[in-house]
Protein backbone atom coordinates (compact mmCIF):
# COMPACT_ATOMS: atom_id res chain seq x y z
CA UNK A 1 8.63 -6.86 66.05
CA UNK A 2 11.44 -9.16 66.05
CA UNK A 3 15.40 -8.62 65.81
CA UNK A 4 17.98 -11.56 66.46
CA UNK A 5 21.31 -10.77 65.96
CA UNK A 6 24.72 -13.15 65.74
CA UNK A 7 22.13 -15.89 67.37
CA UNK A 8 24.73 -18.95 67.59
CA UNK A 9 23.42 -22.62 69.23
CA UNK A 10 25.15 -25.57 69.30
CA UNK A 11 24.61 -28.78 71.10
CA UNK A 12 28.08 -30.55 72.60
CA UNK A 13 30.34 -30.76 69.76
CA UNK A 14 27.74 -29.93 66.71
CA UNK A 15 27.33 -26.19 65.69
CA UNK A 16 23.21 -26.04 64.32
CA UNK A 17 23.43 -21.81 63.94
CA UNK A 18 26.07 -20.08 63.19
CA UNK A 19 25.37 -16.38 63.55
CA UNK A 20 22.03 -16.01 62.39
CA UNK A 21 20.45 -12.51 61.87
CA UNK A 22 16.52 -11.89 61.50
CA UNK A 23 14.11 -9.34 61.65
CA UNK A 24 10.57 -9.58 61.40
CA UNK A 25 8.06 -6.92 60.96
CA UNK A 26 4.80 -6.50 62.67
CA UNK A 27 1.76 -8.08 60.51
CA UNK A 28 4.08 -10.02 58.07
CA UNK A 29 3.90 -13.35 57.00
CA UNK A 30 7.59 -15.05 57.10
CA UNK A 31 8.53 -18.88 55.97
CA UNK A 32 11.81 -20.03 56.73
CA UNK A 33 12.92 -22.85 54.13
CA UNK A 34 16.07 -24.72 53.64
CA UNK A 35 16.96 -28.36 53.58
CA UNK A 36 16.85 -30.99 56.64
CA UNK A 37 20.06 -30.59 59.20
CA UNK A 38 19.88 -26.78 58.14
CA UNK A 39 18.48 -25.04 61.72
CA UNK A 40 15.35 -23.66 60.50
CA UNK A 41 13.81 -25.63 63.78
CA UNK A 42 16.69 -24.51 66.15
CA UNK A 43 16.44 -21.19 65.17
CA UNK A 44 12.56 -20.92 65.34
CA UNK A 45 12.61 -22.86 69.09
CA UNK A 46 15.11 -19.75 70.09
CA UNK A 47 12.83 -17.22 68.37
CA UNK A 48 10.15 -18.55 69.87
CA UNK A 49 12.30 -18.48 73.82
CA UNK A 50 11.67 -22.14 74.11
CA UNK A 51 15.35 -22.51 74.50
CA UNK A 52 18.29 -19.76 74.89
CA UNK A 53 21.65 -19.26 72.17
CA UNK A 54 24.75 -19.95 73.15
CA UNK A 55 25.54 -16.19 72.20
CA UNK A 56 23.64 -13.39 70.55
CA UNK A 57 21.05 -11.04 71.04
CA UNK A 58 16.48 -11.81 70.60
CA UNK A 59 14.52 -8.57 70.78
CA UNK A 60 10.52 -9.17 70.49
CA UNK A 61 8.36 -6.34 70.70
CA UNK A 62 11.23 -3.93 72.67
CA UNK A 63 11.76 -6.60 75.13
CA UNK A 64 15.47 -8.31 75.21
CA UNK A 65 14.09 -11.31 75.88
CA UNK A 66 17.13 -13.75 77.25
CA UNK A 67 17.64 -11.31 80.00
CA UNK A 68 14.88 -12.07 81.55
CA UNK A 69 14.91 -14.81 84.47
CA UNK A 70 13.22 -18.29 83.42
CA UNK A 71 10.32 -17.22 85.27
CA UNK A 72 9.76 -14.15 83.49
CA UNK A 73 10.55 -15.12 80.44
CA UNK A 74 8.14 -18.16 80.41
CA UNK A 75 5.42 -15.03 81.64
CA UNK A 76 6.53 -13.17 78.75
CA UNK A 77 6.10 -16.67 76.37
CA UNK A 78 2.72 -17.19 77.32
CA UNK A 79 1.47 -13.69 77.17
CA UNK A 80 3.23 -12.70 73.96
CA UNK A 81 3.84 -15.67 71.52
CA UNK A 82 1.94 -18.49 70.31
CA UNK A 83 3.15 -21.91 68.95
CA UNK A 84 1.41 -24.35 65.87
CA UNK A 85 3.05 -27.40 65.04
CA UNK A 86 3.52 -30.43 63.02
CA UNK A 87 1.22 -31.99 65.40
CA UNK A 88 -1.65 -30.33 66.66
CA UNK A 89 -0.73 -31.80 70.47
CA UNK A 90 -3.73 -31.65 71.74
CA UNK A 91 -5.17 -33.10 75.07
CA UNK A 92 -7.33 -35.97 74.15
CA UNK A 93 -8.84 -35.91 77.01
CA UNK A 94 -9.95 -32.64 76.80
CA UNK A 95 -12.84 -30.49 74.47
CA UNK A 96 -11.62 -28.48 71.55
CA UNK A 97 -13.08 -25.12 74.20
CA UNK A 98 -11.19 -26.88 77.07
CA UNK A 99 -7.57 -27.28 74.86
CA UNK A 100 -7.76 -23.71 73.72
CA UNK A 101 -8.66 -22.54 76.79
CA UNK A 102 -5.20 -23.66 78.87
CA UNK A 103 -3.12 -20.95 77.84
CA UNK A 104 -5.45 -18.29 78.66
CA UNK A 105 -6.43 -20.47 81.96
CA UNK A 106 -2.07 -20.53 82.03
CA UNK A 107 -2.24 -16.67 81.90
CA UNK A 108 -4.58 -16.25 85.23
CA UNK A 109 -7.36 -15.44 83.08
CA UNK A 110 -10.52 -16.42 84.21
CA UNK A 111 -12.23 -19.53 83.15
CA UNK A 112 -15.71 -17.32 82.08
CA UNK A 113 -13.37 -14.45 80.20
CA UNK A 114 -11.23 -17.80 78.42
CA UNK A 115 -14.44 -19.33 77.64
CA UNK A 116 -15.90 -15.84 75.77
CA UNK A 117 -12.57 -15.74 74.24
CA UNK A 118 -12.54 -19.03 72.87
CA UNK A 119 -16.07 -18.97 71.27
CA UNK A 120 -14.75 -15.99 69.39
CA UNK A 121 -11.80 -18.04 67.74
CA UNK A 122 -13.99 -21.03 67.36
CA UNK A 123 -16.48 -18.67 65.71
CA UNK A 124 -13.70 -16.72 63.42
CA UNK A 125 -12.26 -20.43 62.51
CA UNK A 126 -15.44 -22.11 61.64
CA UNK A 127 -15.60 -24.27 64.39
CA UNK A 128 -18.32 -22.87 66.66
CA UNK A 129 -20.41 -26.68 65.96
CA UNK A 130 -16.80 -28.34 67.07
CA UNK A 131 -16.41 -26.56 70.56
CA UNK A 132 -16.99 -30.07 72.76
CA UNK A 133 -16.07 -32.36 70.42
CA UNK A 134 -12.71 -34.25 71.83
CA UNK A 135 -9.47 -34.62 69.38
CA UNK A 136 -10.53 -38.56 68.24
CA UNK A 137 -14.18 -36.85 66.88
CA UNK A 138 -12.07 -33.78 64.67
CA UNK A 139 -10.79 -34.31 61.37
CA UNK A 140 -6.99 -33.61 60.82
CA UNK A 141 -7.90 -30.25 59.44
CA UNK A 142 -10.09 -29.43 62.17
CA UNK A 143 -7.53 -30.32 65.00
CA UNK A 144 -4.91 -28.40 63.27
CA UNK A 145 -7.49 -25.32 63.26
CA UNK A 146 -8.23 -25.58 67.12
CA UNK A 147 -4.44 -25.86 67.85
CA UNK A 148 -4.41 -22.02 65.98
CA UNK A 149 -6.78 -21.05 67.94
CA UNK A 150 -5.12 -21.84 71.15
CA UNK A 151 -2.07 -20.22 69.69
CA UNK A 152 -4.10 -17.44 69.68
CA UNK A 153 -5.89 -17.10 73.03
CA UNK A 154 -4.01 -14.85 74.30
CA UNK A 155 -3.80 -12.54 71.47
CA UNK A 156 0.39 -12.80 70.98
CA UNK A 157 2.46 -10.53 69.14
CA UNK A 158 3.94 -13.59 67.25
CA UNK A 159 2.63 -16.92 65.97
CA UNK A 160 5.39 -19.57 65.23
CA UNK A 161 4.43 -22.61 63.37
CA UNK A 162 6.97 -25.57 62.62
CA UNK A 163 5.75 -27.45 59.47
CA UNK A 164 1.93 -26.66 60.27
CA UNK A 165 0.53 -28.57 57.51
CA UNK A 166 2.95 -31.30 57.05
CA UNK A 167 0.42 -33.58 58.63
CA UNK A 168 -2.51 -32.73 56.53
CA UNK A 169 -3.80 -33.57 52.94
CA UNK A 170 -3.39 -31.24 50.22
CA UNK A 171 -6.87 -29.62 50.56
CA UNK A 172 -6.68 -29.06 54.75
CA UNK A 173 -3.04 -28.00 53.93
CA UNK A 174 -4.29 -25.14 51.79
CA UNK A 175 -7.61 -24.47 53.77
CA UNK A 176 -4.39 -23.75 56.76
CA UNK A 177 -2.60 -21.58 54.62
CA UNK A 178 -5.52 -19.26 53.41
CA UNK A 179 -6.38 -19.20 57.37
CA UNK A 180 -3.12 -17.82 58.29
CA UNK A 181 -3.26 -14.79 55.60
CA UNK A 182 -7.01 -14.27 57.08
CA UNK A 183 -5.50 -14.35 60.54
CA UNK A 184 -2.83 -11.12 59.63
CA UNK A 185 -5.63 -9.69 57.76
CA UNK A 186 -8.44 -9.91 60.57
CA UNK A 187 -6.03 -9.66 63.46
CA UNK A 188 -3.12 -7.70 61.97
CA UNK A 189 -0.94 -11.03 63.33
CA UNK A 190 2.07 -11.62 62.61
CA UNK A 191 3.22 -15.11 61.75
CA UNK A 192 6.73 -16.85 61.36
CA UNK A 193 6.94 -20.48 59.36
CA UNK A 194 9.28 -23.18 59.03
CA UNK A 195 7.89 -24.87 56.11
CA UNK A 196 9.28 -27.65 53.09
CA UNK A 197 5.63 -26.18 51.64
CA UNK A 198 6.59 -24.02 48.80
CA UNK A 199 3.04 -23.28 48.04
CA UNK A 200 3.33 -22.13 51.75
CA UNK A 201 6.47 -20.55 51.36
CA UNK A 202 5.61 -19.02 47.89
CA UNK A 203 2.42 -17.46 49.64
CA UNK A 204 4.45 -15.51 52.27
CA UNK A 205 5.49 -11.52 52.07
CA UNK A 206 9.13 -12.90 52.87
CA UNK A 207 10.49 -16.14 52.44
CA UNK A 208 14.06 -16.56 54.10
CA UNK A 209 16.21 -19.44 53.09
CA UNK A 210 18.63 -21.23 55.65
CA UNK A 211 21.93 -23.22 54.56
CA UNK A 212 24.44 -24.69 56.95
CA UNK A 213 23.14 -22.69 60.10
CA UNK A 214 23.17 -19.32 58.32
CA UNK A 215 20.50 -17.32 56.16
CA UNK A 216 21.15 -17.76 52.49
């Protein structure tokens, strides 16, 4: 599903990776862990194409992904990977049906096909009561669960979360957890986590440890 090889990044002066290799298989569950400062972040924003090494090679399903143009590549982003974070960033002005939909509304889907989509996740997730509720009327658990399933819209080859529940209690956190094993069971999906979590991390098929820009 995924190969990165020799993936280096640094920013002016300050090397974060330092010739990182990583391969992820379809339908696993992967944490990343490692201390602060060690470029488990870095290296999941290049897995995930939201910003390009300095040198080295991504591959995500076949595709050699920093060849592409922007254009593409951003095509190939929203059609093929699918983001959770920290914070849920959803739009407050917007539904919980209306925030899910954007990527699939992103995609040139239509806004009928979206919808149907949508209802599905909110349906798999629990949420079907929730669908036009706004952000301020969701619990923290329940926002974190509608920002999955707008990761998910478009049915992507790769989920990649960055400290998913590091803004939720210990009960939400685990409810998130057993969601994302459910998720690879239901939908074969495969998901890649930077986590401090060790519950989390202890719960994945593989968990990969990062030191001073380099896998452990």
């Amino acid at each position: 599903m995924i190969i990165g090889k020799n993936i280096h990044k640094s920013y002016s002066d300050l090397e974060i990776l330092k010739g990182v290799d990583i391969e992820i298989k379809e339908g696993e569950v992967v944490s990343i862990v490692g201390s602060s400062g060690a470029g488990k972040t870095t290296l999941l924003t290049i897995l995930g194409t939201l910003d390009r090494p300095n040198k080295g090679e991504l591959s995500i399903n076949n595709e050699n992904v920093f060849l592409l143009s922007d254009k593409k590549l951003a095509a190939f982003r929203n059609k093929n990977i699918g983001f959770v974070f920290q914070f849920h960033q959803l739009l407050p002005e917007f539904t919980a049906i209306e925030n899910i939909t954007i990527p699939a509304l992103i995609a040139k889907q239509s806004k009928k096909q979206s919808e149907k989509r949508a209802e599905e996740l909110l349906e798999l997730l629990n949420l079907k009561n929730r669908s036009h509720h706004k952000p301020s009327e969701l619990s923290g658990g329940e926002q974190q669960r509608i920002a999955v399933a707008r990761a998910l819209i478009n049915n992507p080859k790769v989920i990649f979360a960055d400290e998913p529940s590091g803004n939720l209690d210990s009960e939400n956190a685990n409810e998130l957890h057993k969601l994302f094993f459910t998720l690879r069971d239901t939908l074969k999906q495969t998901f890649v986590i930077v986590t401090h979590n060790n519950e989390l991390a202890q719960m994945a098929d593989r968990s990969l440890k990062m030191k001073d820009g380099l896998m452990a």
